[in-house]
Protein backbone atom coordinates (compact mmCIF):
# COMPACT_ATOMS: atom_id res chain seq x y z
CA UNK A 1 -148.20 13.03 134.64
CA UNK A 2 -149.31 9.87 133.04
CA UNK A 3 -148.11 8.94 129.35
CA UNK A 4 -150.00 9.32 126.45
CA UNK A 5 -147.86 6.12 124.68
CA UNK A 6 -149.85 3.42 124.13
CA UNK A 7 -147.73 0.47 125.66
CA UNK A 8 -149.81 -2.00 122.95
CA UNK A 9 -148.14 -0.04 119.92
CA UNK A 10 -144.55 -0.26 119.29
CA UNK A 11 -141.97 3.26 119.48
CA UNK A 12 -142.41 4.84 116.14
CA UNK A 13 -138.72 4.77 115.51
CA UNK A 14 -138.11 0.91 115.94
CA UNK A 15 -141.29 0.16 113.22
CA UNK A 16 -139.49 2.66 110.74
CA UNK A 17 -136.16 1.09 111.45
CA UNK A 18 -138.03 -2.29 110.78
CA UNK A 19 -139.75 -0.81 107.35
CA UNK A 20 -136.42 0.37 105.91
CA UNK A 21 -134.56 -3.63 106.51
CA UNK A 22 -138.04 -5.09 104.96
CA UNK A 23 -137.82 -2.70 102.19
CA UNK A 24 -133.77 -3.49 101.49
CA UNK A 25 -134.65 -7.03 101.76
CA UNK A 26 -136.99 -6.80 99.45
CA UNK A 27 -134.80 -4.61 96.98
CA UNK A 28 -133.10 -7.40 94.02
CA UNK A 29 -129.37 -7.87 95.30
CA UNK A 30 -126.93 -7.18 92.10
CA UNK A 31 -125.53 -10.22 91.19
CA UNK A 32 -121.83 -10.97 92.39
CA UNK A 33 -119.40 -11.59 89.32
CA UNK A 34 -115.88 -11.55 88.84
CA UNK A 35 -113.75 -8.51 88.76
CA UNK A 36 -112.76 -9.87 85.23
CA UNK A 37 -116.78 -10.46 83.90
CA UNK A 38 -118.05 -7.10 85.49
CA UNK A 39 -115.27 -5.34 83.52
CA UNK A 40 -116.91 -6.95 80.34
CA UNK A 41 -120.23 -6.42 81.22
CA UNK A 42 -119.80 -2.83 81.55
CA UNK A 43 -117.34 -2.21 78.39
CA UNK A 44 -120.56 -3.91 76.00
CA UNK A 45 -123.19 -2.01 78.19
CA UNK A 46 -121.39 1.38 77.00
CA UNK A 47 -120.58 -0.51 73.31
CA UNK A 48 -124.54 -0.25 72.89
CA UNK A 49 -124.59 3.30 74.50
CA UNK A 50 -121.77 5.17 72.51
CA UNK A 51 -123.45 3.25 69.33
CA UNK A 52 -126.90 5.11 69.98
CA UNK A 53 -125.93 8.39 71.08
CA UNK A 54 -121.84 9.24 70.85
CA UNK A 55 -118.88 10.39 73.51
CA UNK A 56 -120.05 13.57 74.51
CA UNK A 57 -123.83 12.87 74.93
CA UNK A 58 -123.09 9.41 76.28
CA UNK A 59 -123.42 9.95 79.84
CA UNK A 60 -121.86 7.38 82.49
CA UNK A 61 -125.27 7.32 84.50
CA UNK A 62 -126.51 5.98 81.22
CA UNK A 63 -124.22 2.91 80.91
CA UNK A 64 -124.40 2.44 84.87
CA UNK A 65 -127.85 1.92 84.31
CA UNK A 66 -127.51 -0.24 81.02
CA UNK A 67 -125.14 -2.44 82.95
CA UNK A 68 -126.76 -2.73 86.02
CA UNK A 69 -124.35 -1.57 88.16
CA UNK A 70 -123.81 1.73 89.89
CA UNK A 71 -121.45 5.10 88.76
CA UNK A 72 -118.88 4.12 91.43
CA UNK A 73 -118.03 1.12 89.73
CA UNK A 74 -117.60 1.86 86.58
CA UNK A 75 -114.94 4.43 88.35
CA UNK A 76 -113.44 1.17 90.01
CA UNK A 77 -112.74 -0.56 86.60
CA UNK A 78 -112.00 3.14 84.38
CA UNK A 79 -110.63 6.16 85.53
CA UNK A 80 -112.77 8.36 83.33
CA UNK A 81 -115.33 8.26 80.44
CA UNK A 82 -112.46 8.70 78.19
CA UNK A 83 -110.57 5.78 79.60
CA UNK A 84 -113.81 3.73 78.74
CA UNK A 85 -114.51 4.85 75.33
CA UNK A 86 -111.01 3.45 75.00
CA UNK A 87 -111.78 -0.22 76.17
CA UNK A 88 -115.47 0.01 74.12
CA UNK A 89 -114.64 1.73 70.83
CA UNK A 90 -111.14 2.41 70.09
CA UNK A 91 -109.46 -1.00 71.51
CA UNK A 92 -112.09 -3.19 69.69
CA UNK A 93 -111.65 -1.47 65.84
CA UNK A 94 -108.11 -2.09 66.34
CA UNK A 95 -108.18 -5.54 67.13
CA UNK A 96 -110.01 -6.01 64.38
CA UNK A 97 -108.14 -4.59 61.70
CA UNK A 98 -104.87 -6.53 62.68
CA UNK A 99 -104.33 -10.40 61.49
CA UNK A 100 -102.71 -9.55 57.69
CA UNK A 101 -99.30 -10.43 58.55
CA UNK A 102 -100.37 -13.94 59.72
CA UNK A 103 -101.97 -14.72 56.11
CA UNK A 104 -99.22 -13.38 53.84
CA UNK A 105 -97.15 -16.37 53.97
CA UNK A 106 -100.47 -17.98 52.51
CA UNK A 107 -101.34 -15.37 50.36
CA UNK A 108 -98.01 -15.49 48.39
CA UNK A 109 -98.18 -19.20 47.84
CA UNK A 110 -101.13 -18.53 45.54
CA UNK A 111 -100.26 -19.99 42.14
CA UNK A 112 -102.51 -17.54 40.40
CA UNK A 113 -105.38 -14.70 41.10
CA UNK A 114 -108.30 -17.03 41.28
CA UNK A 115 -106.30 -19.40 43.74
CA UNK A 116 -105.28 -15.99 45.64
CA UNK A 117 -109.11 -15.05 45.84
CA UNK A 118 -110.50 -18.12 46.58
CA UNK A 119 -107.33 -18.30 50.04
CA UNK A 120 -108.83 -14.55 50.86
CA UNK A 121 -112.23 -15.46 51.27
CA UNK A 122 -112.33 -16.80 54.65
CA UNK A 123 -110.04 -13.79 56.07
CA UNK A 124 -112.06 -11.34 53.82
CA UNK A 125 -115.91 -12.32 55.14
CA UNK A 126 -114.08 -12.23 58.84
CA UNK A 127 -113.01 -8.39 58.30
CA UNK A 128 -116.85 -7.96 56.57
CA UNK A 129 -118.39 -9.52 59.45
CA UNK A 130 -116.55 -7.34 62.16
CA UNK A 131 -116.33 -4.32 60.36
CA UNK A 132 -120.22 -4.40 60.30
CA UNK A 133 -120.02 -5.41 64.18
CA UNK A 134 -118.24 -2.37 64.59
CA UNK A 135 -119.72 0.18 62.02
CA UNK A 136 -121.70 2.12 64.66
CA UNK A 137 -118.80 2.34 67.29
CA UNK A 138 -116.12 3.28 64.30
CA UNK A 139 -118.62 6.12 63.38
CA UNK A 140 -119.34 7.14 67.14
CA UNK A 141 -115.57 6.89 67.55
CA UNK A 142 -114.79 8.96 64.30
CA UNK A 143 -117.28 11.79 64.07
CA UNK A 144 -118.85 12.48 67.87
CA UNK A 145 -115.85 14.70 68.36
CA UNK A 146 -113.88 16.20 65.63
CA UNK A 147 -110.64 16.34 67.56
CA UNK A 148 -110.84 12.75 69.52
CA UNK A 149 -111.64 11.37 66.09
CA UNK A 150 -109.09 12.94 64.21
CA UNK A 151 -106.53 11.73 66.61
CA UNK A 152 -108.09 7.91 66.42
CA UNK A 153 -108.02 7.74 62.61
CA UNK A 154 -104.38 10.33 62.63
CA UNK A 155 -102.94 7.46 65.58
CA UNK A 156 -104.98 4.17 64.80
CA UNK A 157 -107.08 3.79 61.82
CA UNK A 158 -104.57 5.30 59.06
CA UNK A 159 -101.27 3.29 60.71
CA UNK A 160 -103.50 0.19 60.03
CA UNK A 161 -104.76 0.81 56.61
CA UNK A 162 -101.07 1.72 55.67
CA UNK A 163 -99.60 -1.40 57.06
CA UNK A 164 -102.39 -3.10 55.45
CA UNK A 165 -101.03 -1.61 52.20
CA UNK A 166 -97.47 -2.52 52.85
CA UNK A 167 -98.47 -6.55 53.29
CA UNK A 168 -100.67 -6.46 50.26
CA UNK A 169 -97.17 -4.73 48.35
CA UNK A 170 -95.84 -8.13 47.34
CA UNK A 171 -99.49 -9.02 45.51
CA UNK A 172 -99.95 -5.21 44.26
CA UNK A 173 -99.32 -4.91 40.40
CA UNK A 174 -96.63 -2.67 38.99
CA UNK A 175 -97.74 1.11 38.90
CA UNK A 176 -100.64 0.68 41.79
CA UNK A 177 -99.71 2.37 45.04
CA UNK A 178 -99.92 -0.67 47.58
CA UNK A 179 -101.29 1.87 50.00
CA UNK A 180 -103.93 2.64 48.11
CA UNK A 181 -104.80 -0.59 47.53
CA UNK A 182 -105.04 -0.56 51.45
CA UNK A 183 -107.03 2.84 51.28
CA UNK A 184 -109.83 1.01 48.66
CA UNK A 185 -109.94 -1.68 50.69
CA UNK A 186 -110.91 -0.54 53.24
CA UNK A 187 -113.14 1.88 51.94
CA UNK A 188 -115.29 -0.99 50.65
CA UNK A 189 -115.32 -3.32 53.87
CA UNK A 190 -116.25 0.20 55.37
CA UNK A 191 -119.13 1.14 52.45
CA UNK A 192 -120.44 -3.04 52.68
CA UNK A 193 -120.69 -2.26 56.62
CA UNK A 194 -122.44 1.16 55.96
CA UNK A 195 -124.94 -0.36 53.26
CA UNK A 196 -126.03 -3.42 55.74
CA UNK A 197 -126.52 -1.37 58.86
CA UNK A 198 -128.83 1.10 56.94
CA UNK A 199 -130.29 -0.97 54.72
CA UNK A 200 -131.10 -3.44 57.12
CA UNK A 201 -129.34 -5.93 54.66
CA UNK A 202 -128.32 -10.11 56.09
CA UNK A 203 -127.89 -11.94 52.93
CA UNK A 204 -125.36 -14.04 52.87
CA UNK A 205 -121.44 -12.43 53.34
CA UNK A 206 -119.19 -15.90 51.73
CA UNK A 207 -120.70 -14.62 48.90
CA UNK A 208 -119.83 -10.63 49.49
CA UNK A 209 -116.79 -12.00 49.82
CA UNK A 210 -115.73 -13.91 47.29
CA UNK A 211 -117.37 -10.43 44.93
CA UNK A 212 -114.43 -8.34 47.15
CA UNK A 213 -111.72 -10.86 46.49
CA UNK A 214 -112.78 -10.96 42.43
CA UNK A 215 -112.97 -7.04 42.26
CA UNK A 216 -109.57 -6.73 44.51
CA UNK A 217 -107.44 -9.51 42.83
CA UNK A 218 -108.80 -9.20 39.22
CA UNK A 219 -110.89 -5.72 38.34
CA UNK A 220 -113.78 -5.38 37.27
CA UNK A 221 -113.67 -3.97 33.64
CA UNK A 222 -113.76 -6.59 30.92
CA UNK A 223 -111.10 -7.75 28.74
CA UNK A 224 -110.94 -5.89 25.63
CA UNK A 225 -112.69 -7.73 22.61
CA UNK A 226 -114.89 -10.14 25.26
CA UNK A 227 -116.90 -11.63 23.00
CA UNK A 228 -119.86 -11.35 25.66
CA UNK A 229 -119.14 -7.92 25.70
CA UNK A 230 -122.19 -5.75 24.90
């Protein structure tokens, strides 16, 4: 019985096989980087994720996708979505509430409140400038999930304002609470953050700054019988 296969045409199977390699060949190869680099390119991928939605709706597909890699590896660098919510969100607000210890020692040397404001300004735009790098992770972080965020600010965020109280206790006039003083500020490195991010707000922050380091060192209410007092 003679073939119906026309010897001119080649077997269906070997012109699909040769489709699929043209088709991975053409497919964009991911780009090779460091074990190191990837790690970082994946923690700010989900950075911008957990800022736009929060932990439980962020989903890891999501962030695969924003860092252009695949589910599996972000599984290879974190052990779970909880694990990277760590790395994003939680390990970056801490970092960047530390440093006050360092500046004490120059703090204290101040001879007086203006020379003490003028040596916090450079520290005090830093902590504006990150705290407003941070305000939508710190809010994802506190308020996606009652529990995980109680435990952050219970574990992380309290521990640091605290300390930041106890540092400032050596600068903190008689009958303030130095943590307190910690607590206020800051609430308004938190409230500046808040009021540029919805606001839309990029003036200047040196000059924020040296406003904080008036209001914290000196007050703000006038000296009784100012004569520019209205």
């Amino acid at each position: 019985m003679a073939s119906n296969t026309d010897p001119a045409k080649p077997p269906a199977r070997a012109t699909k096989r040769k489709d699929a390699a043209a088709a991975a060949a053409a497919r964009p190869r991911r780009a090779y980087l460091p074990a190191a680099e990837r790690r970082r390119s994946i923690i700010a991928a989900a950075q911008e994720v957990f800022a736009r939605t929060n932990f439980q709706g962020a989903r890891t597909r999501d962030i695969a996708k924003a860092a252009a890699v695949n589910q599996a590896t972000i599984f290879q660098h974190f052990e779970s979505k909880e694990k990277l919510f760590e790395a994003a969100v939680i390990e970056p607000l801490i970092e960047a509430m530390k440093g006050m210890h360092e500046r004490l020692l120059a703090y204290e040397a101040a001879r007086s409140t203006d020379e003490l404001a003028r040596l916090a300004e450079a520290s005090t735009e830093r902590h504006m400038r990150e705290m407003a790098r941070i305000f939508p992770l710190l809010t994802a972080a506190l308020f996606s999930d009652l529990e995980l965020g109680r435990k952050l600010y219970s574990e992380h965020v309290a521990p640091l304002i605290s300390e930041r109280g106890l540092v400032l206790a050596g600068l903190t006039r008689e009958g303030i609470d130095p943590e307190f003083v910690g607590l206020a500020n800051f609430g308004m490195l938190l409230a500046v953050a808040m009021d540029r991010f919805f606001r839309d707000r990029s003036e200047d922050l040196s000059a924020l700054a040296a406003q904080f380091n008036r209001l914290s060192t000196g007050g703000f209410a006038r000296e009784m019988g100012d004569p520019n007092q209205t």
